[in-house]
N, C-alpha and C. Protein backbone atom coordinates (compact mmCIF):
# COMPACT_ATOMS: atom_id res chain seq x y z
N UNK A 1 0.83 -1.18 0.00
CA UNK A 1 0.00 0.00 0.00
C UNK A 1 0.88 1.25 0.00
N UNK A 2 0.65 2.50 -0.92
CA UNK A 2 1.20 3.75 -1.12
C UNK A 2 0.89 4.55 -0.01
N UNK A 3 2.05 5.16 0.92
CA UNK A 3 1.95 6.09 1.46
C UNK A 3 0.82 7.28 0.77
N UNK A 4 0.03 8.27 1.61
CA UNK A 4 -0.40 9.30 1.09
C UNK A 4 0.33 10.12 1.07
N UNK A 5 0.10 10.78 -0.27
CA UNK A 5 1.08 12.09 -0.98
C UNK A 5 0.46 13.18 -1.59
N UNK A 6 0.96 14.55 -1.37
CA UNK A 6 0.56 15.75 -1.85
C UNK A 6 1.46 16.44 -2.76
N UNK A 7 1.44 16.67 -4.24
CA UNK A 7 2.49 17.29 -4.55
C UNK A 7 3.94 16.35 -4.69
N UNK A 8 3.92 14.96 -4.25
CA UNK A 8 5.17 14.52 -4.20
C UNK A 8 5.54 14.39 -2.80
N UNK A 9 4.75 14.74 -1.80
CA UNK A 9 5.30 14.84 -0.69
C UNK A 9 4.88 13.77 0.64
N UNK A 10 5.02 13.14 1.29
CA UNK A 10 4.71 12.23 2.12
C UNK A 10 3.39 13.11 2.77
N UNK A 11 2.25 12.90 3.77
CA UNK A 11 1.28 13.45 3.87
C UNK A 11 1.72 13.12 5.62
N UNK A 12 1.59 13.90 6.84
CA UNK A 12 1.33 13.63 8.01
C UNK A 12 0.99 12.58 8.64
N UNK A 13 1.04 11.71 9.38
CA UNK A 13 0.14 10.62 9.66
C UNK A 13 -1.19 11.08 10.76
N UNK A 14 -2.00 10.96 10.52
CA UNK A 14 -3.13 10.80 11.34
C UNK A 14 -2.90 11.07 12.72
N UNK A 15 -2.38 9.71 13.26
CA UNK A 15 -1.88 9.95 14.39
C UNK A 15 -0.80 11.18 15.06
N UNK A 16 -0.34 11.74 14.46
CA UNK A 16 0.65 12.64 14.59
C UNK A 16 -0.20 14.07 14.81
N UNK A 17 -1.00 14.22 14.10
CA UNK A 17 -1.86 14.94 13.91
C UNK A 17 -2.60 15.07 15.29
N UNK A 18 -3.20 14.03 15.73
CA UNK A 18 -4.10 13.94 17.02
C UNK A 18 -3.35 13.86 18.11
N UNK A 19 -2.20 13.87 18.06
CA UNK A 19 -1.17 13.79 19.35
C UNK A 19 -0.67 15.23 19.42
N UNK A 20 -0.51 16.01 18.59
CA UNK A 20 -0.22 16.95 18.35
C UNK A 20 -1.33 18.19 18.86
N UNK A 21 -2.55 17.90 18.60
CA UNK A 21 -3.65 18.50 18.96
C UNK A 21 -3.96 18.21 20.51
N UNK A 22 -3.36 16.81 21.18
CA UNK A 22 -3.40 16.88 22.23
C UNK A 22 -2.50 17.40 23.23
N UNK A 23 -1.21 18.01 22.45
CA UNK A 23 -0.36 18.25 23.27
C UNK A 23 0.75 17.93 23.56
N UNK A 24 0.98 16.56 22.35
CA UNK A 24 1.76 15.76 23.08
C UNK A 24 3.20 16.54 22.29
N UNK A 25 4.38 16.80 23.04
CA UNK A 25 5.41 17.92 22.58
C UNK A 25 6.01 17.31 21.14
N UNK A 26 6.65 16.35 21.40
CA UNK A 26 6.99 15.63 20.28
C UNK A 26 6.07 15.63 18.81
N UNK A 27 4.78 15.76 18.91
CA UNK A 27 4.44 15.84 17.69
C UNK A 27 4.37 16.75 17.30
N UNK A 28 3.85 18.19 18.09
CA UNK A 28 3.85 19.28 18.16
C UNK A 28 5.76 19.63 17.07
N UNK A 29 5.94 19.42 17.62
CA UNK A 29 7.60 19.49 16.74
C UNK A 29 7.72 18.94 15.75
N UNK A 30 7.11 17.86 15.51
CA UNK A 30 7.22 17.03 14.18
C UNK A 30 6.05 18.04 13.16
N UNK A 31 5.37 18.84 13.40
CA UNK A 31 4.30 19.19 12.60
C UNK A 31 4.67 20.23 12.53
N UNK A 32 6.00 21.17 13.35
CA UNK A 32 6.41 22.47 12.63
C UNK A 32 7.35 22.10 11.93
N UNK A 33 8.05 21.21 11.67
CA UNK A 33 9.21 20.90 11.08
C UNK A 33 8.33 20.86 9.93
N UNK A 34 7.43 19.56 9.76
CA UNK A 34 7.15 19.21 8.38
C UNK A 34 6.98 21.31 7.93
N UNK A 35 6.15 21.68 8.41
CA UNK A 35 5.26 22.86 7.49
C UNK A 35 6.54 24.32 7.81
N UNK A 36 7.90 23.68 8.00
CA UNK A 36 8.78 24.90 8.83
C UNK A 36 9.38 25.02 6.87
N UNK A 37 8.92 25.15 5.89
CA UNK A 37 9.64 25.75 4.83
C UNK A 37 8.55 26.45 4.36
N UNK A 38 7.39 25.91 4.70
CA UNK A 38 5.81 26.97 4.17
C UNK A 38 5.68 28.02 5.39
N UNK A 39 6.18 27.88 6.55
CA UNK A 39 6.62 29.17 7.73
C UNK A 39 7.22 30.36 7.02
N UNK A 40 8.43 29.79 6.79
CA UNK A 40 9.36 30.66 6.69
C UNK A 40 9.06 31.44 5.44
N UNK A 41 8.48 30.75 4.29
CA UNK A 41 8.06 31.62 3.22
C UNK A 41 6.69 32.65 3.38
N UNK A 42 6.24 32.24 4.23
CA UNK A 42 5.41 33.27 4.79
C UNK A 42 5.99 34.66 5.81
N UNK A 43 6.86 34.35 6.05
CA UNK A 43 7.40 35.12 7.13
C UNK A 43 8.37 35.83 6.30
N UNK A 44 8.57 35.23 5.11
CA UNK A 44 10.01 36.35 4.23
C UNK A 44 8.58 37.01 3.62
N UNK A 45 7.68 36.86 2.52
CA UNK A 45 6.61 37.29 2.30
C UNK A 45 5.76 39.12 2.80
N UNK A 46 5.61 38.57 4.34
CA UNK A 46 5.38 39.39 5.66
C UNK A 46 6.46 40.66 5.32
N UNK A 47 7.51 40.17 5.75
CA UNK A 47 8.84 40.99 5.98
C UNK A 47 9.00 42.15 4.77
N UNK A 48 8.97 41.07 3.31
CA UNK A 48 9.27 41.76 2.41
C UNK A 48 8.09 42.93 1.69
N UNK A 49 6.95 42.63 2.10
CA UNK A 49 5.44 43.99 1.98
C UNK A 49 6.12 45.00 2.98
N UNK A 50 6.34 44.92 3.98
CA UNK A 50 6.58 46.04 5.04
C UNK A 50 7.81 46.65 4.53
């Protein structure tokens, strides 16, 4: 069975997701990492209007 993919990209797991929503630190970290290059392009974005 194929991992789920967006774009080419591996998709979150479920679980990660709901651990994350609960608090749990570790996922919480795993879910800024994954989305920490769509951050930062928002944040150069931000920077560069002002």
């Amino acid at each position: 069975m194929m991992n789920p993919s967006y774009k080419g990209r591996a998709l979150l797991p479920m679980p990660v997701i709901e651990a994350a929503r609960a608090g749990d630190v570790e996922a919480v970290e795993q879910v800024l990492r994954y989305y920490e290059g769509y951050i930062n392009k928002l944040i150069y974005a931000i920077v560069a209007v002002d």
